[in-house]
Protein backbone atom coordinates (compact mmCIF):
# COMPACT_ATOMS: atom_id res chain seq x y z
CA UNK A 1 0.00 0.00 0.00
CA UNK A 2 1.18 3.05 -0.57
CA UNK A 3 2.45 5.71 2.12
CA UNK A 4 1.73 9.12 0.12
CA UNK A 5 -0.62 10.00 -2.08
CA UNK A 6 0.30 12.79 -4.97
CA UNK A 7 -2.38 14.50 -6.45
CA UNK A 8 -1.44 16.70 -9.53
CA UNK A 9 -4.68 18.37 -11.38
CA UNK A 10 -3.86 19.20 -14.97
CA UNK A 11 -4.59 21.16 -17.95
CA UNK A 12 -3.21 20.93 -21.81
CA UNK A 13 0.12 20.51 -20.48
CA UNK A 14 0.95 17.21 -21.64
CA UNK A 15 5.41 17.80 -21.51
CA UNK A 16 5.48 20.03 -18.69
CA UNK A 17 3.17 17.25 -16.68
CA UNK A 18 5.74 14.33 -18.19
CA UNK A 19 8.72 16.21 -16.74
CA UNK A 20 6.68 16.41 -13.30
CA UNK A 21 6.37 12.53 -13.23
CA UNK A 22 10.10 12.09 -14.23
CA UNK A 23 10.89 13.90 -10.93
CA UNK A 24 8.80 12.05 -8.89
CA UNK A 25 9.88 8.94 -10.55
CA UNK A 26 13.41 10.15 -8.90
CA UNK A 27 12.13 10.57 -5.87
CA UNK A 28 14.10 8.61 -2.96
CA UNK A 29 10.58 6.88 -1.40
CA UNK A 30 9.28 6.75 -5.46
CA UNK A 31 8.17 3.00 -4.57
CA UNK A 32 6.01 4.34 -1.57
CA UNK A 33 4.03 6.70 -3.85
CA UNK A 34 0.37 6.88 -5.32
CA UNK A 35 0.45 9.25 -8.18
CA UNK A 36 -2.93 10.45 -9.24
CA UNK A 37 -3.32 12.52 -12.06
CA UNK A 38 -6.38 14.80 -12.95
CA UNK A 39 -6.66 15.94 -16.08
CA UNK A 40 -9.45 19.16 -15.66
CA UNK A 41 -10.63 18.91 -19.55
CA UNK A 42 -10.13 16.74 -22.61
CA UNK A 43 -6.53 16.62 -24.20
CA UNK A 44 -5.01 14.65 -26.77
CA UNK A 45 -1.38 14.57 -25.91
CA UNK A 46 -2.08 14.47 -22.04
CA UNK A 47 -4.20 11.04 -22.26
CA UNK A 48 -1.92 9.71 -24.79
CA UNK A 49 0.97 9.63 -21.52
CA UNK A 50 -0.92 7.21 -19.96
CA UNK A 51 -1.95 5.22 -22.72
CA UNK A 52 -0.96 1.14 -22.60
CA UNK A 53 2.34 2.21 -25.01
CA UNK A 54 3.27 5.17 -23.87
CA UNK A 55 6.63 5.61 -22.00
CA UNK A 56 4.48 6.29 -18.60
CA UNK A 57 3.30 2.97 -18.97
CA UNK A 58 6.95 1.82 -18.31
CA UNK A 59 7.40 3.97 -14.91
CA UNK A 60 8.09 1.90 -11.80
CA UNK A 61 5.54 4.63 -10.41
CA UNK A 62 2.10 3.93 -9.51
CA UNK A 63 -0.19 6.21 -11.74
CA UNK A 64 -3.90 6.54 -11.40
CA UNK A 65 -5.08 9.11 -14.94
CA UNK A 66 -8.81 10.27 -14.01
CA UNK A 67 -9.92 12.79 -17.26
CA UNK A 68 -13.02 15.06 -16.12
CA UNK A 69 -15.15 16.99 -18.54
CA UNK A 70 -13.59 21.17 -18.78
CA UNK A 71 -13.72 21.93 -14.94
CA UNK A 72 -11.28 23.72 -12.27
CA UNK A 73 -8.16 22.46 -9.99
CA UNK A 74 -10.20 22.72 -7.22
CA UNK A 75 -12.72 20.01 -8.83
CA UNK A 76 -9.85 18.06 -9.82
CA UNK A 77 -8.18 18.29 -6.48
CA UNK A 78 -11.20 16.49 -4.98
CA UNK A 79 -11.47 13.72 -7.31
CA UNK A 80 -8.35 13.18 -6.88
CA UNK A 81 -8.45 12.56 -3.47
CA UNK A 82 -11.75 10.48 -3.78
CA UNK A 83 -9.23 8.48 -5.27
CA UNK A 84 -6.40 8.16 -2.91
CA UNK A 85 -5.84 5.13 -1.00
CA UNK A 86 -2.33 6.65 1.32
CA UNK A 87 -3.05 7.92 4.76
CA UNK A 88 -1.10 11.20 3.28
CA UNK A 89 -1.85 13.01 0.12
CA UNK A 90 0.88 15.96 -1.03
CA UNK A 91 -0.99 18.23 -3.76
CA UNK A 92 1.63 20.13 -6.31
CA UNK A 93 0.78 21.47 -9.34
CA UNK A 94 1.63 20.24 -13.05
CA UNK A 95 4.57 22.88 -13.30
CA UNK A 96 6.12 21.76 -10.25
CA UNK A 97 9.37 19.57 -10.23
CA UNK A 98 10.00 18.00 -6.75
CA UNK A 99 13.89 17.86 -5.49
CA UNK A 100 14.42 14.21 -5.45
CA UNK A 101 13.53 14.03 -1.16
CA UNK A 102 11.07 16.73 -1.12
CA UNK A 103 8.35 13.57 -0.82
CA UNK A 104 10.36 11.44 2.17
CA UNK A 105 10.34 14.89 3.71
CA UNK A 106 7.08 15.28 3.82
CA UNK A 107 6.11 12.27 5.00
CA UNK A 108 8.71 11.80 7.56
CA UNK A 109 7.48 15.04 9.47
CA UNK A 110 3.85 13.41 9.39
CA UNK A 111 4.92 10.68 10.89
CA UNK A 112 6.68 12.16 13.22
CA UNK A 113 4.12 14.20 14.04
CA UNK A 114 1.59 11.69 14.98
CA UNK A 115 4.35 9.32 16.59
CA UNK A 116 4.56 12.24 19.42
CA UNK A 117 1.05 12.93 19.29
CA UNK A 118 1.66 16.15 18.48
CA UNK A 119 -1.77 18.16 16.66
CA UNK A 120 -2.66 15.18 14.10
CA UNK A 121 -4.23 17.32 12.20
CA UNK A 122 -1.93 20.04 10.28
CA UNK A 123 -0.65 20.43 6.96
CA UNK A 124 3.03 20.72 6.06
CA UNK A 125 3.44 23.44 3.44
CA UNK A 126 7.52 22.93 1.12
CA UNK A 127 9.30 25.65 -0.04
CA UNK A 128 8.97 26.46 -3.97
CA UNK A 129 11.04 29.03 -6.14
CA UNK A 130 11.92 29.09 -9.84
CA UNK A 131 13.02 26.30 -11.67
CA UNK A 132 17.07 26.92 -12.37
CA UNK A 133 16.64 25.91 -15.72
CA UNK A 134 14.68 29.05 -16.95
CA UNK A 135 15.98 32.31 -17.67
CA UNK A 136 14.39 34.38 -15.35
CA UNK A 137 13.09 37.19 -16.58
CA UNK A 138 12.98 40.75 -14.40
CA UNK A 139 9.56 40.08 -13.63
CA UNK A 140 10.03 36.83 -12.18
CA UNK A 141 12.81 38.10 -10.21
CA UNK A 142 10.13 40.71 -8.99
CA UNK A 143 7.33 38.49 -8.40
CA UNK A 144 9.75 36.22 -6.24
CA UNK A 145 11.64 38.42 -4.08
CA UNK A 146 8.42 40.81 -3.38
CA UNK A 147 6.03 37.94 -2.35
CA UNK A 148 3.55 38.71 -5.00
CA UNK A 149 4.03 35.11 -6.51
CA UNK A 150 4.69 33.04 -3.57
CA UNK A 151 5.32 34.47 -0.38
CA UNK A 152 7.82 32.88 1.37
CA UNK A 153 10.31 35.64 1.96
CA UNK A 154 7.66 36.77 4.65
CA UNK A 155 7.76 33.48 6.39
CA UNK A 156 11.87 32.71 6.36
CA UNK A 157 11.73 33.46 9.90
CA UNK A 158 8.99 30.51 10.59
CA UNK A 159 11.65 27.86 8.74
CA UNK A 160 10.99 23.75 10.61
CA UNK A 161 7.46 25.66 12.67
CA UNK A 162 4.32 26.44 12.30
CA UNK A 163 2.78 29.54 10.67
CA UNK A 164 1.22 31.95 12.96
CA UNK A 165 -2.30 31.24 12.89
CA UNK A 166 -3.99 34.69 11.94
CA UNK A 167 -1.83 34.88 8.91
CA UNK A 168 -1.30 30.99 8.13
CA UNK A 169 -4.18 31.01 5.21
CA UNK A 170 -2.42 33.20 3.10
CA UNK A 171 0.16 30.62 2.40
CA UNK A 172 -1.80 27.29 1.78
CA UNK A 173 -0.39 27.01 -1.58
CA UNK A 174 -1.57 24.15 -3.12
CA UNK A 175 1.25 23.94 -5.52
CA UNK A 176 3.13 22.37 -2.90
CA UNK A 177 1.66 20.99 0.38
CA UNK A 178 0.66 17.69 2.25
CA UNK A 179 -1.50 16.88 5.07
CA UNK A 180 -3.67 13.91 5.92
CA UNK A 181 -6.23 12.20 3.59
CA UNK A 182 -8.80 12.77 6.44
CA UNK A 183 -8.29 16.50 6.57
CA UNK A 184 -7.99 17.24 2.41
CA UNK A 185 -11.70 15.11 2.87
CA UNK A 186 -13.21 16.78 5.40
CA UNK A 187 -12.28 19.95 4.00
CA UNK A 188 -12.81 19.68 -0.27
CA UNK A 189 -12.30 22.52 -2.07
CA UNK A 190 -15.54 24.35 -3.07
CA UNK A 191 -16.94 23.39 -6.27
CA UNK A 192 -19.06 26.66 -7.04
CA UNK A 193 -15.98 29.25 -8.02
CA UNK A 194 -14.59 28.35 -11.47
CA UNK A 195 -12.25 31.80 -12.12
CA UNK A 196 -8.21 31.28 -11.56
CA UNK A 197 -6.61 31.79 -7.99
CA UNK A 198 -7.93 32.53 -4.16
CA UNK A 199 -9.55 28.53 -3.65
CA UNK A 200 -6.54 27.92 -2.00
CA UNK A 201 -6.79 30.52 0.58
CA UNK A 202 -10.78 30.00 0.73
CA UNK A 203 -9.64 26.81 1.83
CA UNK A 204 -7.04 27.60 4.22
CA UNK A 205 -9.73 29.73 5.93
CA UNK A 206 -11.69 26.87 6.55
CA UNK A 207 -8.28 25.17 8.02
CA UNK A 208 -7.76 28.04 10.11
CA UNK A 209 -11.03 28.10 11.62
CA UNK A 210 -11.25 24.49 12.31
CA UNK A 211 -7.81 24.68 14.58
CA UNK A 212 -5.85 22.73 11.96
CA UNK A 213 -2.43 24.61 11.81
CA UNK A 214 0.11 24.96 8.58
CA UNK A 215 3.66 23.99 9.34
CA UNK A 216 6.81 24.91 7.47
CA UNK A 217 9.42 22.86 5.66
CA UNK A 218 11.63 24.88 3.68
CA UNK A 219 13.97 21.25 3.00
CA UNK A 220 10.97 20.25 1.23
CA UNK A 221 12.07 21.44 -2.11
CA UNK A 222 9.78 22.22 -5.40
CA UNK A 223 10.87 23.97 -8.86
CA UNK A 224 8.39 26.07 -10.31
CA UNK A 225 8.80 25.47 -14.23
CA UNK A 226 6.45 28.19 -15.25
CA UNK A 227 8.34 31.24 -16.91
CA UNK A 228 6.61 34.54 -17.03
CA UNK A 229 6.90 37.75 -19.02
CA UNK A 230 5.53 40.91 -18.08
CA UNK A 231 2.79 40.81 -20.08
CA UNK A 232 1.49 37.60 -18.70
CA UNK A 233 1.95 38.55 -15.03
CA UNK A 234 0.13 41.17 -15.58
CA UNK A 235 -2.67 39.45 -17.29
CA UNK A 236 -2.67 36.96 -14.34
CA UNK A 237 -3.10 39.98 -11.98
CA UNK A 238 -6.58 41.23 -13.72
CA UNK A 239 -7.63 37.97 -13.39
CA UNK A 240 -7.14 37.44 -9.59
CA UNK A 241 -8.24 41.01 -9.16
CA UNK A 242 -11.46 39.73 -11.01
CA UNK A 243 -11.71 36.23 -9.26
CA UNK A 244 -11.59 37.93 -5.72
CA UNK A 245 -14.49 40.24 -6.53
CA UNK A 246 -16.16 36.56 -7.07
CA UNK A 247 -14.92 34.80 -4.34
CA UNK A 248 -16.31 37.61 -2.07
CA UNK A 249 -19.49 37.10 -2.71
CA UNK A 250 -19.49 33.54 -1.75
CA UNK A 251 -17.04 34.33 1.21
CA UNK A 252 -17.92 37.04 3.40
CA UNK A 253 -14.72 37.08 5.20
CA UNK A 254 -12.70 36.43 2.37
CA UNK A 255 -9.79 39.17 3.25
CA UNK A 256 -8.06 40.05 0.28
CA UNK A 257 -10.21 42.49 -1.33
CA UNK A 258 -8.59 46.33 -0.36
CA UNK A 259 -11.06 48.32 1.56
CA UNK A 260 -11.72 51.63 2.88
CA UNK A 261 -8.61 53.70 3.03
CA UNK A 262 -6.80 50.85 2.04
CA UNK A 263 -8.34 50.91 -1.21
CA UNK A 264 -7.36 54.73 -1.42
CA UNK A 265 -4.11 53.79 -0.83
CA UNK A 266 -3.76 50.73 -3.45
CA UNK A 267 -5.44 53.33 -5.51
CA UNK A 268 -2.84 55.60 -5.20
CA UNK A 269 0.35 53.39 -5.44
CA UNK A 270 -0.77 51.70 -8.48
CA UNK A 271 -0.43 55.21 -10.21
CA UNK A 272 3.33 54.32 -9.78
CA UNK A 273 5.85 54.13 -12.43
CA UNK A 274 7.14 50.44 -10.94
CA UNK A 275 6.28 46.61 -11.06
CA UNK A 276 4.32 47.07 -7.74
CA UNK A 277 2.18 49.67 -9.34
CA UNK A 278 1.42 48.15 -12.44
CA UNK A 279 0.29 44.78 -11.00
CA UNK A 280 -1.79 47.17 -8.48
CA UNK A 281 -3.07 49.23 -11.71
CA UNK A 282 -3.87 45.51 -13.13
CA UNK A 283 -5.63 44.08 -10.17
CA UNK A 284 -7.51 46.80 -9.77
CA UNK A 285 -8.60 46.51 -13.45
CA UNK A 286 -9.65 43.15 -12.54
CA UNK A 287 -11.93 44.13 -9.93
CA UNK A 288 -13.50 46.88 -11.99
CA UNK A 289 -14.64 44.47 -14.50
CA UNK A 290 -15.93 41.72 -11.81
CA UNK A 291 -18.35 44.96 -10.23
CA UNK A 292 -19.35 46.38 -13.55
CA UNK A 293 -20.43 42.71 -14.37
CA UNK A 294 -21.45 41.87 -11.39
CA UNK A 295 -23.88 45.81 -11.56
CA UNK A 296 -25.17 44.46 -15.36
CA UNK A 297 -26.08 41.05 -13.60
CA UNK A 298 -28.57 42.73 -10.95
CA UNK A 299 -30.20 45.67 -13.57
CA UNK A 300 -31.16 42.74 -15.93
C-alpha cells in the first residue's frame, strides 16, 4: 500500500506534466508513492501519456489518470483525493518539479508528528522558487523576491514551525503541500468558483477556523517550471483582481479584497511608475470588470 498520495490536477500541459512525473519517478521513497493525475478537460497529448504504449506505462511509479469533462483544480483536487488510498496526500501542481527528497520529507514530518502525538491534524506546506533551468526574466525576479508570486520571503523566519495562525491562510499554496487524507476530505475545495486563484486561501480559511495549523518545511524542495513575461503577469493579476471580486461574494470574510482607506491607498500606489504599481493598476482593473459585471447582472 502506498504511504503518500500525490495528487497533480492538470490542464493541456501534456510535456510540462511528463517532466513532473520524471521527478517524482526520482524521488528517494518513489516505490512508496500513489500518483494520481487529474486531467481538468479533454486533451489529446495528455491522455496519450498514460496510454498502454506510452513511455508512462513503463514507470516503476504507480499512476492513477482520471480525465473530467472542462472543470477547475479545485474540482480536480477532490477527485483526486476520492481516489487516494495513502493515509497522506501531497498536492503540487503540473509545473512543479519536486527535489528528489522533497516527498520522504514530507512524509517523515507526518509521521513524526503523529508518533509524538503532536496536533494530528496540520498540513506541512515545502518551499517552492523558480526552476534553475529558466531564464528568469525581471519580472520573475520581482514576483519572487516581493512575495507577489509566492510568499515565502515573509515566512523565512517561521523555517521547521508552524505559521502563525492569523496569517497561516495566506500561504496554503496548493502547488506544494501535504497533510492527511482525512483532513484534504473533510475539507474539499468548493466546487461553485470556477475563475483562476484565491480557492486555495478560501480553503485555508476553513483550516484556520477548524484549529488545523500549517507547518513549514523549507527542506521540502519544489521547482516552479512556469516562466513569465511581463505581459502575462500582468494578465494573471486582472484575473485574480477579477476572481476575488467573485470569491467575495461567496465568502464574506474572504480578506483580500482592499477596503476603505486601504483601497485609497492601493489606488494611489498603483499610479506608480514600478512593477508594484502596475500589477496594483492591473488588479484593480480586474476588480472593476468583476463589479461592472457583477452591476449588469442585478439591472437585468
Amino acid at each position: 500500500m502506498a504511504s503518500l498520495s500525490v495528487v497533480i490536477p492538470t490542464h493541456n500541459r501534456a510535456d510540462i506534466l511528463e517532466q513532473c512525473l520524471d521527478h517524482l519517478e526520482k524521488q528517494t521513497i518513489a516505490d512508496e508513492l500513489e500518483v494520481i493525475v487529474v486531467s481538468d478537460g479533454h486533451d489529446k497529448n495528455t491522455s496519450m501519456l498514460f496510454a498502454a504504449t506510452s513511455g508512462t506505462a513503463q514507470r516503476r511509479l504507480r499512476i492513477k489518470f482520471l480525465e473530467l469533462p472542462k472543470c477547475h483544480q479545485g474540482i480536480a483536487r477532490n477527485k483526486g483525493v476520492q481516489l487516494a488510498t495513502a493515509a497522506h496526500v501531497l498536492f503540487i501542481g503540473d509545473d512543479i518539479f519536486l527535489a528528489p527528497d522533497a516527498c520522504e520529507k514530507h512524509l517523515a514530518l507526518h509521521n513524526d508528528f503523529e508518533s509524538k502525538s503532536l496536533n494530528l491534524l496540520q498540513v506541512v506546506l515545502g518551499f517552492t522558487t523558480w526552476d534553475p533551468a529558466l531564464e528568469k526574466t525581471r519580472v520573475m525576479q520581482w514576483l519572487e523576491s516581493s512575495g507577489w508570486q509566492f510568499g515565502y520571503p515573509a515566512i523565512e523566519q517561521y523555517a521547521h514551525t508552524r505559521l502563525p495562525p492569523d496569517t497561516q491562510h495566506l500561504y496554503t499554496y496548493t502547488s506544494h503541500i501535504s497533510m492527511q487524507v482525512e483532513v484534504a476530505r473533510h475539507f474539499p475545495f468548493r466546487e461553485d468558483v470556477s475563475l483562476y486563484g484565491w480557492e486555495d486561501i478560501e480553503w485555508g480559511l476553513r483550516l484556520k477556523k477548524a484549529g488545523i495549523r500549517v507547518f513549514y518545511e523549507p527542506d521540502a524542495k519544489g521547482y516552479h517550471h512556469h516562466p513569465y513575461t511581463f505581459a502575462e503577469s500582468i494578465r494573471r493579476m486582472e484575473i485574480l483582481g477579477e476572481s476575488a471580486m467573485h470569491m467575495q461574494t461567496v465568502v464574506p470574510d474572504f480578506d483580500r479584497i482592499p477596503q476603505g482607506m486601504k483601497r485609497v491607498g492601493y489606488e494611489v500606489t498603483s499610479l506608480l511608475p514600478t512593477l508594484a504599481g502596475s500589477h496594483r493598476r492591473a488588479f484593480l482593473r480586474g476588480m472593476k470588470h468583476a463589479e461592472q459585471e457583477m452591476e449588469t447582472a442585478v439591472q437585468e
